[in-house]
Protein backbone atom coordinates (compact mmCIF):
# COMPACT_ATOMS: atom_id res chain seq x y z
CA UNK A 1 69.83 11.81 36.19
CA UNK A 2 67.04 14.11 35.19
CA UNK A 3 67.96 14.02 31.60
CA UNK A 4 67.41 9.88 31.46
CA UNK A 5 64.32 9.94 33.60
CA UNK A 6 62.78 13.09 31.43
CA UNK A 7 63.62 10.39 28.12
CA UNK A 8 61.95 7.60 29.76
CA UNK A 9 59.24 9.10 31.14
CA UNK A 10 58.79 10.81 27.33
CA UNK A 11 59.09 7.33 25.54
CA UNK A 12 56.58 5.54 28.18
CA UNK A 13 54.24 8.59 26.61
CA UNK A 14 54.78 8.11 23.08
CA UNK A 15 53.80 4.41 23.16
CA UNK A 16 51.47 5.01 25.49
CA UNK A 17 49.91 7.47 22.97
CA UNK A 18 50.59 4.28 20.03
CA UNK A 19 48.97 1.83 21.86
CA UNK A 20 45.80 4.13 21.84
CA UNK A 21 45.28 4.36 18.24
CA UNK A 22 46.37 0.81 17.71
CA UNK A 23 43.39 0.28 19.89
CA UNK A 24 40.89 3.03 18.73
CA UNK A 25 41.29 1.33 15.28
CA UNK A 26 40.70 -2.08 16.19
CA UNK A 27 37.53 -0.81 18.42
CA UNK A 28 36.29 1.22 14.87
CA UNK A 29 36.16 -2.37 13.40
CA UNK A 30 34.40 -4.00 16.29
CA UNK A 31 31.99 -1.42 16.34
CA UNK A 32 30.92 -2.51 13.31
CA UNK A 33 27.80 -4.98 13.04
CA UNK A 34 28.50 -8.33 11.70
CA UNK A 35 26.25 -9.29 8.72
CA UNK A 36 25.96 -12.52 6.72
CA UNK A 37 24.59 -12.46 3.26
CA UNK A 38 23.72 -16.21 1.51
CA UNK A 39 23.42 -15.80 -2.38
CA UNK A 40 24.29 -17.61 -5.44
CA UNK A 41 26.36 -14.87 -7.06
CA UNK A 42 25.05 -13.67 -10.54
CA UNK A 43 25.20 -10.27 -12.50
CA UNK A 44 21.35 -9.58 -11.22
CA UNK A 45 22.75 -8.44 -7.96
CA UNK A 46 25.11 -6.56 -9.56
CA UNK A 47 23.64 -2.98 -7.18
CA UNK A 48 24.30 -5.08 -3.74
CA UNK A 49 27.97 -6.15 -5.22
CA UNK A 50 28.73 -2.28 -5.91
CA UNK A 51 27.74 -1.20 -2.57
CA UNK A 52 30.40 -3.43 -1.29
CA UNK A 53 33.03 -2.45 -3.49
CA UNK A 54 32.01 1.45 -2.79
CA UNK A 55 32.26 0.56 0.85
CA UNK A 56 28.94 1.90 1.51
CA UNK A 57 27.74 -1.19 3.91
CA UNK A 58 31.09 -0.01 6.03
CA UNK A 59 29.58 3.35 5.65
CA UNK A 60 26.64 2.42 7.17
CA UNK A 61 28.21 0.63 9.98
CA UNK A 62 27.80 -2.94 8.44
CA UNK A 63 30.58 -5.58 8.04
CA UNK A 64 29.54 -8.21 5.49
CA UNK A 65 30.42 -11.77 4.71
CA UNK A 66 29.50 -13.55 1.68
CA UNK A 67 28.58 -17.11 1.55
CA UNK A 68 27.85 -18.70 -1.89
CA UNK A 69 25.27 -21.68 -2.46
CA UNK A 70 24.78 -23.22 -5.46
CA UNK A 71 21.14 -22.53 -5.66
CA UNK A 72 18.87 -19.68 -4.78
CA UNK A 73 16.23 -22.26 -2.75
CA UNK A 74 19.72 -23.49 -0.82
CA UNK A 75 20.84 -20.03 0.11
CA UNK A 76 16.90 -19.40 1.13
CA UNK A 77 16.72 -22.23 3.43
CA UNK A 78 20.80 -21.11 4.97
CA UNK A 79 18.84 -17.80 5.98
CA UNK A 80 15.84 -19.14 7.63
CA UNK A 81 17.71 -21.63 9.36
CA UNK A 82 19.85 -19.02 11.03
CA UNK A 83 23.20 -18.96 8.51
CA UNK A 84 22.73 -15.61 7.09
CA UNK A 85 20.23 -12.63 7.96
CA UNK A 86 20.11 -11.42 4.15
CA UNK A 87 19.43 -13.37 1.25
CA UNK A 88 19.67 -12.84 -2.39
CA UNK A 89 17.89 -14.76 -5.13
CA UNK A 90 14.57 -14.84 -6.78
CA UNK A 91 11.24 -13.94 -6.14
CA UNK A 92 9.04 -17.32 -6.84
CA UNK A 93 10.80 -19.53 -4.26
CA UNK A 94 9.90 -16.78 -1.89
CA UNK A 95 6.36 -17.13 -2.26
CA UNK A 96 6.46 -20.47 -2.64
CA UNK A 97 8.38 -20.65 1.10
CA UNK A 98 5.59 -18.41 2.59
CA UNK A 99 2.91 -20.18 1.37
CA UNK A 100 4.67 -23.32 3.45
CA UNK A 101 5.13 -21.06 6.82
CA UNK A 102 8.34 -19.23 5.53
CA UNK A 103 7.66 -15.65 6.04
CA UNK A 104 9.72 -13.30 4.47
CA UNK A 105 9.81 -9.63 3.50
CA UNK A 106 11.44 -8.17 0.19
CA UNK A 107 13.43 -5.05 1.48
CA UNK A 108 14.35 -3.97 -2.03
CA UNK A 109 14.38 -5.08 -6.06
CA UNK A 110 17.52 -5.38 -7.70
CA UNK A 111 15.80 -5.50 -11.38
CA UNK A 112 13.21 -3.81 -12.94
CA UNK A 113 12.18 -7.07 -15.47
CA UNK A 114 13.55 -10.76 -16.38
CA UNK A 115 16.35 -11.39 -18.46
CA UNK A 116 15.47 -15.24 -18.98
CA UNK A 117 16.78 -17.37 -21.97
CA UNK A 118 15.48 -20.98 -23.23
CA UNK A 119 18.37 -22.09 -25.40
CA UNK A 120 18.25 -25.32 -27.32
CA UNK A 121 21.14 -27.01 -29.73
CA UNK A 122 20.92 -26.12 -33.14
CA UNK A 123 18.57 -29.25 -34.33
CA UNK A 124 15.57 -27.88 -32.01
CA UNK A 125 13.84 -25.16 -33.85
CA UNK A 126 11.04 -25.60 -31.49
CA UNK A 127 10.35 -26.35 -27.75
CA UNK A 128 7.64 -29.36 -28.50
CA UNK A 129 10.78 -30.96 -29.93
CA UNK A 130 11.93 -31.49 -26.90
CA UNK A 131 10.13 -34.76 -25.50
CA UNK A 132 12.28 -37.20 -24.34
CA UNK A 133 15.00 -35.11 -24.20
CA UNK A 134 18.11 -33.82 -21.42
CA UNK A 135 17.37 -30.60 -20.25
CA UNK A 136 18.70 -28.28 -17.70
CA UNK A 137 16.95 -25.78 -15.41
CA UNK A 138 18.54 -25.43 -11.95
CA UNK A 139 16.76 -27.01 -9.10
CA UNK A 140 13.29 -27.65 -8.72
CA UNK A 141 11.31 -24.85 -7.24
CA UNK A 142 13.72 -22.17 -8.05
CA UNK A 143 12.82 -19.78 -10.77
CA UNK A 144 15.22 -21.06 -13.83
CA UNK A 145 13.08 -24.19 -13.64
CA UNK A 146 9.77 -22.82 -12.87
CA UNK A 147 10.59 -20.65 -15.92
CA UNK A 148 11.21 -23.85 -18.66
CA UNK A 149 8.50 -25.91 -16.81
CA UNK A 150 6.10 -22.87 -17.95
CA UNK A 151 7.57 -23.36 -21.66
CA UNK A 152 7.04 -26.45 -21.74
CA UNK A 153 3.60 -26.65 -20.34
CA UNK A 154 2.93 -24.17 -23.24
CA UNK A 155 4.14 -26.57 -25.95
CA UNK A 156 1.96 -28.87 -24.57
CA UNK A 157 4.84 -31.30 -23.22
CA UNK A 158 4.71 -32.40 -19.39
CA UNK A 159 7.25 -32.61 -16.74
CA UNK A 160 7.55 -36.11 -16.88
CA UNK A 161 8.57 -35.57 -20.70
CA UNK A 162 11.60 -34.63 -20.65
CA UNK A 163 14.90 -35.88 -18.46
CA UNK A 164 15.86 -33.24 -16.28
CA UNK A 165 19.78 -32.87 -15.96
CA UNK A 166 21.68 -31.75 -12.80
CA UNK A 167 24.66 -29.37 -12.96
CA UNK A 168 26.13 -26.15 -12.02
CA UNK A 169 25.01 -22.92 -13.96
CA UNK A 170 28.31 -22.47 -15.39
CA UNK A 171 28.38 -25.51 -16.57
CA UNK A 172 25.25 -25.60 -19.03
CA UNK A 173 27.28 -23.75 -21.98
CA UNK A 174 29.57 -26.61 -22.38
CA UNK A 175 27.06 -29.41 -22.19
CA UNK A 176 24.70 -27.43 -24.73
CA UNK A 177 28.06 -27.16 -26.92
CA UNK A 178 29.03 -30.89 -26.58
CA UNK A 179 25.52 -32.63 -26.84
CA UNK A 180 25.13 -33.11 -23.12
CA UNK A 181 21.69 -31.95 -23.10
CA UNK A 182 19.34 -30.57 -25.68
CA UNK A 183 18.00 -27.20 -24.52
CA UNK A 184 19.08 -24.93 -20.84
CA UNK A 185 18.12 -22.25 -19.13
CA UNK A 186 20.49 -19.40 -19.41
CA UNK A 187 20.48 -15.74 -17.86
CA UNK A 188 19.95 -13.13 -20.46
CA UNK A 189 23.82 -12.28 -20.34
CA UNK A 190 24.87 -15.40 -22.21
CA UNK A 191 22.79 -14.33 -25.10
CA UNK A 192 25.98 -13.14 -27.74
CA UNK A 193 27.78 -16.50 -26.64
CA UNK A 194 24.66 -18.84 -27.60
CA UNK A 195 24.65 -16.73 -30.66
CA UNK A 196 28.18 -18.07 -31.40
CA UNK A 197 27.00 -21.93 -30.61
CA UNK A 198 24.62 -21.52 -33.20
CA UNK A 199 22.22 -22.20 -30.84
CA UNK A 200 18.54 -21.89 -31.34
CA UNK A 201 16.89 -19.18 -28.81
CA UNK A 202 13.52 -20.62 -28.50
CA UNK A 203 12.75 -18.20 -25.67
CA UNK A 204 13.83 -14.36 -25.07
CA UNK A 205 12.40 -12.64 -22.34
CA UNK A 206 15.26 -9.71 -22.95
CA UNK A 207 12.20 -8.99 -25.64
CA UNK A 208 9.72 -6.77 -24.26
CA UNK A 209 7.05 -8.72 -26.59
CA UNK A 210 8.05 -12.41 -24.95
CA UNK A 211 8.20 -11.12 -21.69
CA UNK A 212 4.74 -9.01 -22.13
CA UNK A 213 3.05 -12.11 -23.62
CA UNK A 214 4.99 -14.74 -21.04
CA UNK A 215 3.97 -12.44 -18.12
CA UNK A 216 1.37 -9.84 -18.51
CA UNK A 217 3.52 -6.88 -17.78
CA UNK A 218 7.00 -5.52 -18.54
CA UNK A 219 7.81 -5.45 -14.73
CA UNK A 220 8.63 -8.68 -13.12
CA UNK A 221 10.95 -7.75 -10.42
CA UNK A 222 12.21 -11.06 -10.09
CA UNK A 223 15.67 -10.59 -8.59
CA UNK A 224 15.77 -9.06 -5.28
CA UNK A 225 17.26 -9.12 -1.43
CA UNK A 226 15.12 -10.50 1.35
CA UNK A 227 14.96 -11.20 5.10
CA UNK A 228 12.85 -13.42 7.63
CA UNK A 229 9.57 -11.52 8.70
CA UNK A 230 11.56 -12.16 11.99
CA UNK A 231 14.77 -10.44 11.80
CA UNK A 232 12.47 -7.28 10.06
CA UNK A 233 10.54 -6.96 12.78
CA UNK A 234 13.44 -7.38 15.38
CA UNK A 235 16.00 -5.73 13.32
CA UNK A 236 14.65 -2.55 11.53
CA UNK A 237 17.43 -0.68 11.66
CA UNK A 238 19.88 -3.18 10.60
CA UNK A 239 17.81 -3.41 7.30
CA UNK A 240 17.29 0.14 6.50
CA UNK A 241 21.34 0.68 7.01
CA UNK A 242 21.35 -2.35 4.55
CA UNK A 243 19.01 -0.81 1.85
CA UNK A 244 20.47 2.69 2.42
CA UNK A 245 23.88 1.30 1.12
CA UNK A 246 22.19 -0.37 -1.65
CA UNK A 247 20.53 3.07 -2.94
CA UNK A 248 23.17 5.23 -2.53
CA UNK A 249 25.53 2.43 -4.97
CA UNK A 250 22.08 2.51 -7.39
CA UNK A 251 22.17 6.34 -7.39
CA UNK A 252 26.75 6.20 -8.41
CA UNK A 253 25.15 3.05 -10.87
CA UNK A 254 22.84 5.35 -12.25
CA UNK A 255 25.18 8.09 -13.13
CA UNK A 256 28.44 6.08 -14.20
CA UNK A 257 29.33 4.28 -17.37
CA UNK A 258 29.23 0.56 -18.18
CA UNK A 259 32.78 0.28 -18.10
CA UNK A 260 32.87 2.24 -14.54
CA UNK A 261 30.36 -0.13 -13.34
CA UNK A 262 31.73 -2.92 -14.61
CA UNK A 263 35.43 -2.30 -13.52
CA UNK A 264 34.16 -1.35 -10.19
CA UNK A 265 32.28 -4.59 -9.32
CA UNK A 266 34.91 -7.38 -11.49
CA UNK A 267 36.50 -8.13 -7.75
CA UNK A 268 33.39 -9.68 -7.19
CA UNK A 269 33.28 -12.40 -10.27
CA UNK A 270 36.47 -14.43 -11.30
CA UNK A 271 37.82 -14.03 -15.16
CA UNK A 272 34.44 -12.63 -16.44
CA UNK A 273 34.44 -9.30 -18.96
CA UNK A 274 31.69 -7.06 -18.04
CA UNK A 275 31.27 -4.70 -19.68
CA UNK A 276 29.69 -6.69 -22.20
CA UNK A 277 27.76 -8.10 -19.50
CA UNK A 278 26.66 -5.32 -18.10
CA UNK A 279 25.49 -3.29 -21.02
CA UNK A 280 23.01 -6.31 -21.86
CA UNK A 281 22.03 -5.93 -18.40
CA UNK A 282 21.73 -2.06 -18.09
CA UNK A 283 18.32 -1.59 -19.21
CA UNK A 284 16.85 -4.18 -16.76
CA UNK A 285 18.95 -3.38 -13.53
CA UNK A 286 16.81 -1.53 -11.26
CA UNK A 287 18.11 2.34 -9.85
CA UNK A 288 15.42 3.04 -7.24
CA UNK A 289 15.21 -0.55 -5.63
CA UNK A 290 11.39 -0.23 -6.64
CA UNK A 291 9.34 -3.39 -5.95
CA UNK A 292 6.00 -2.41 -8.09
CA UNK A 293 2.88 -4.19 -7.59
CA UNK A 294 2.07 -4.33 -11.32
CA UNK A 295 5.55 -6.49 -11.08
CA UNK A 296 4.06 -8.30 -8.09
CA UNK A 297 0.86 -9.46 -9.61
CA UNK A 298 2.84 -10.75 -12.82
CA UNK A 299 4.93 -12.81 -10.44
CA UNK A 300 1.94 -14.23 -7.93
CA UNK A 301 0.01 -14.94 -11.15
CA UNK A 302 2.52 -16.96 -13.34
CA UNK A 303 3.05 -18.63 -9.48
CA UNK A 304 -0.42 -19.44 -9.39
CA UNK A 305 -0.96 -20.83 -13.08
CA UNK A 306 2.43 -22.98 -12.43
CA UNK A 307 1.26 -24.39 -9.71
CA UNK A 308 4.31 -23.03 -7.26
CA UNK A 309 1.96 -21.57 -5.26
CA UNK A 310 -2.23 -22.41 -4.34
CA UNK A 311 -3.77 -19.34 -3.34
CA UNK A 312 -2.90 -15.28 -3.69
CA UNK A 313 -0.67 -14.28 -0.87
CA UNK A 314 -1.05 -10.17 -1.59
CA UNK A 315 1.43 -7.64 -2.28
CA UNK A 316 1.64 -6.21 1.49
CA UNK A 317 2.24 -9.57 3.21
CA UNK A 318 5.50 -10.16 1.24
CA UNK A 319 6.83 -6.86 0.41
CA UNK A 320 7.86 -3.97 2.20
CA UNK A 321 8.97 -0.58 0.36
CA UNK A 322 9.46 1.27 3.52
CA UNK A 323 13.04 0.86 3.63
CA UNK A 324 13.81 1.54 0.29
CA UNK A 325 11.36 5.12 0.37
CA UNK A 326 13.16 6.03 3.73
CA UNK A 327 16.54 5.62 1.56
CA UNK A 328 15.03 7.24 -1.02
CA UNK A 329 14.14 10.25 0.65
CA UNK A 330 17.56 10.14 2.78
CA UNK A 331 19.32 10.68 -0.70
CA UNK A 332 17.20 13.42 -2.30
CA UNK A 333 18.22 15.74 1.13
């Protein structure tokens, strides 16, 4: 009898003993803090995606979900209206946002300049060409569109002169190809495949001399990740554990080839190469999450002379460097 007993009494232990790690594990998960990050998905994020893949958010204590919009502006208003407590996308619409009671702070830079390409069929040699013509530049107030608006302006040609076109991203390659419109934006990663349309680059801010004359400054840290003034103030932890993550994948970025970065992030983007992609990108990707305000006062000012914004909102009221300087100095222990 004591034999049977003994057997139970040891098999009641062993599960016992199962049924606690089962549950320690699941607990590990749930102790992790539930983040939601609204973006639009593009290679300029490219640090962010690798601190996913690295599992340095997990690291950190962070579980993230991604939710795609089709527009930065979109995935802007999704965070202040609750849907997300990150956001990533470009720096104009947040100024623009603040300037209309939207306050946000920038946490940390994600680029150290702007890639930006104005791409027109092969008839256009020149943008004043362009009246009366389809174009395509994202939505308005975002930065794509803000960007060919100031072209345009400086060929002397209007808003009203030209018939703005609505589409994906993705989709402008193909309607350049096929007629569908005359000219596009593009990021500066298309700029080998325009090459093969024949297309005619009317406008390459990949050019230190463009960007220099379009902006004043080689910095224009125009891709970033930002949060409501709010959840900041609220949530300070929450965003340094965010930014830490960030600089430690900016630090692996930093010391790891294209192809390393590139295979390391692909799980991120759907039948896309790149390597390619990323060696255009390399030189303008940032690896200290730096927000300068020589950057800054290139972005408020082309804000101001486009009209996206009416007065100077200052450097201190929109960014915040803290976070990424606490990382910074985390790291260098």
């Amino acid at each position: 009898m004591k034999r049977p007993i003994l057997f139970v009494l040891m098999i009641c232990l062993l599960a016992g003993i199962l049924i606690g790690c089962t549950t320690k594990k699941g607990s590990d998960v749930t102790d992790l803090e539930k983040i939601v990050i609204s973006e639009m998905r593009g290679e300029s994020w490219i640090p962010v995606y690798a601190a996913e893949m690295l599992g340095y958010f997990k690291d950190e204590g962070l579980d993230t979900e991604w939710v795609v919009f089709k527009d930065g502006p979109i995935a802007f208003q999704g965070m202040h209206a609750g849907d997300s407590q990150f956001c990533m996308l470009s720096t104009e619409p947040v100024l623009r946002a603040f300037e209309e009671g939207l306050e946000s702070k920038i946490v940390i830079s994600t680029v150290k300049n702007k890639q930006y390409i104005f791409a027109a069929n092969s008839e256009i040699t020149s943008v004043d060409q362009l009246k009366g013509k389809a174009i395509f530049a994202g939505m308005p107030g975002s930065a794509p569109y803000s960007f060919v608006l100031s072209a345009l302006e400086e060929a002397g040609l209007s808003e009203n002169d030209v018939e703005w076109i609505n589409m994906e991203y993705g989709a402008a390659l193909v309607a350049l190809e096929k007629g569908s419109i005359a000219a596009s934006f593009f990021d500066g990663i298309h700029i080998n495949e325009l090459k093969n349309l024949n297309a005619n680059i009317l406008i390459n801010t990949s050019d230190p001399v463009q960007h220099e004359a379009l902006y004043g400054s080689k910095y224009y840290e125009s891709q970033m990740v930002t949060v409501t003034k709010e959840f900041a103030e609220k949530n300070p932890e929450t965003v340094q554990k965010f930014v830490n993550a960030v600089i430690k994948a900016m630090d692996w970025q930093a010391k790891h080839t294209d192809e390393e970065l590139a295979k390391l992030v692909s799980p991120m983007f759907e039948d896309r190469d790149l390597v390619e992609i990323v060696g255009i990108l390399r030189g303008s990707l940032s690896n200290d999450g730096f927000f300068s305000e020589e950057g800054y006062g290139a972005i408020e000012g082309f804000c101001l002379e486009q009209g996206i914004i009416k007065n100077p909102i200052g450097y201190e009221n929109v960014i915040d460097m803290s976070y990424v300087n606490n990382a910074r100095k985390a790291l260098e222990k």
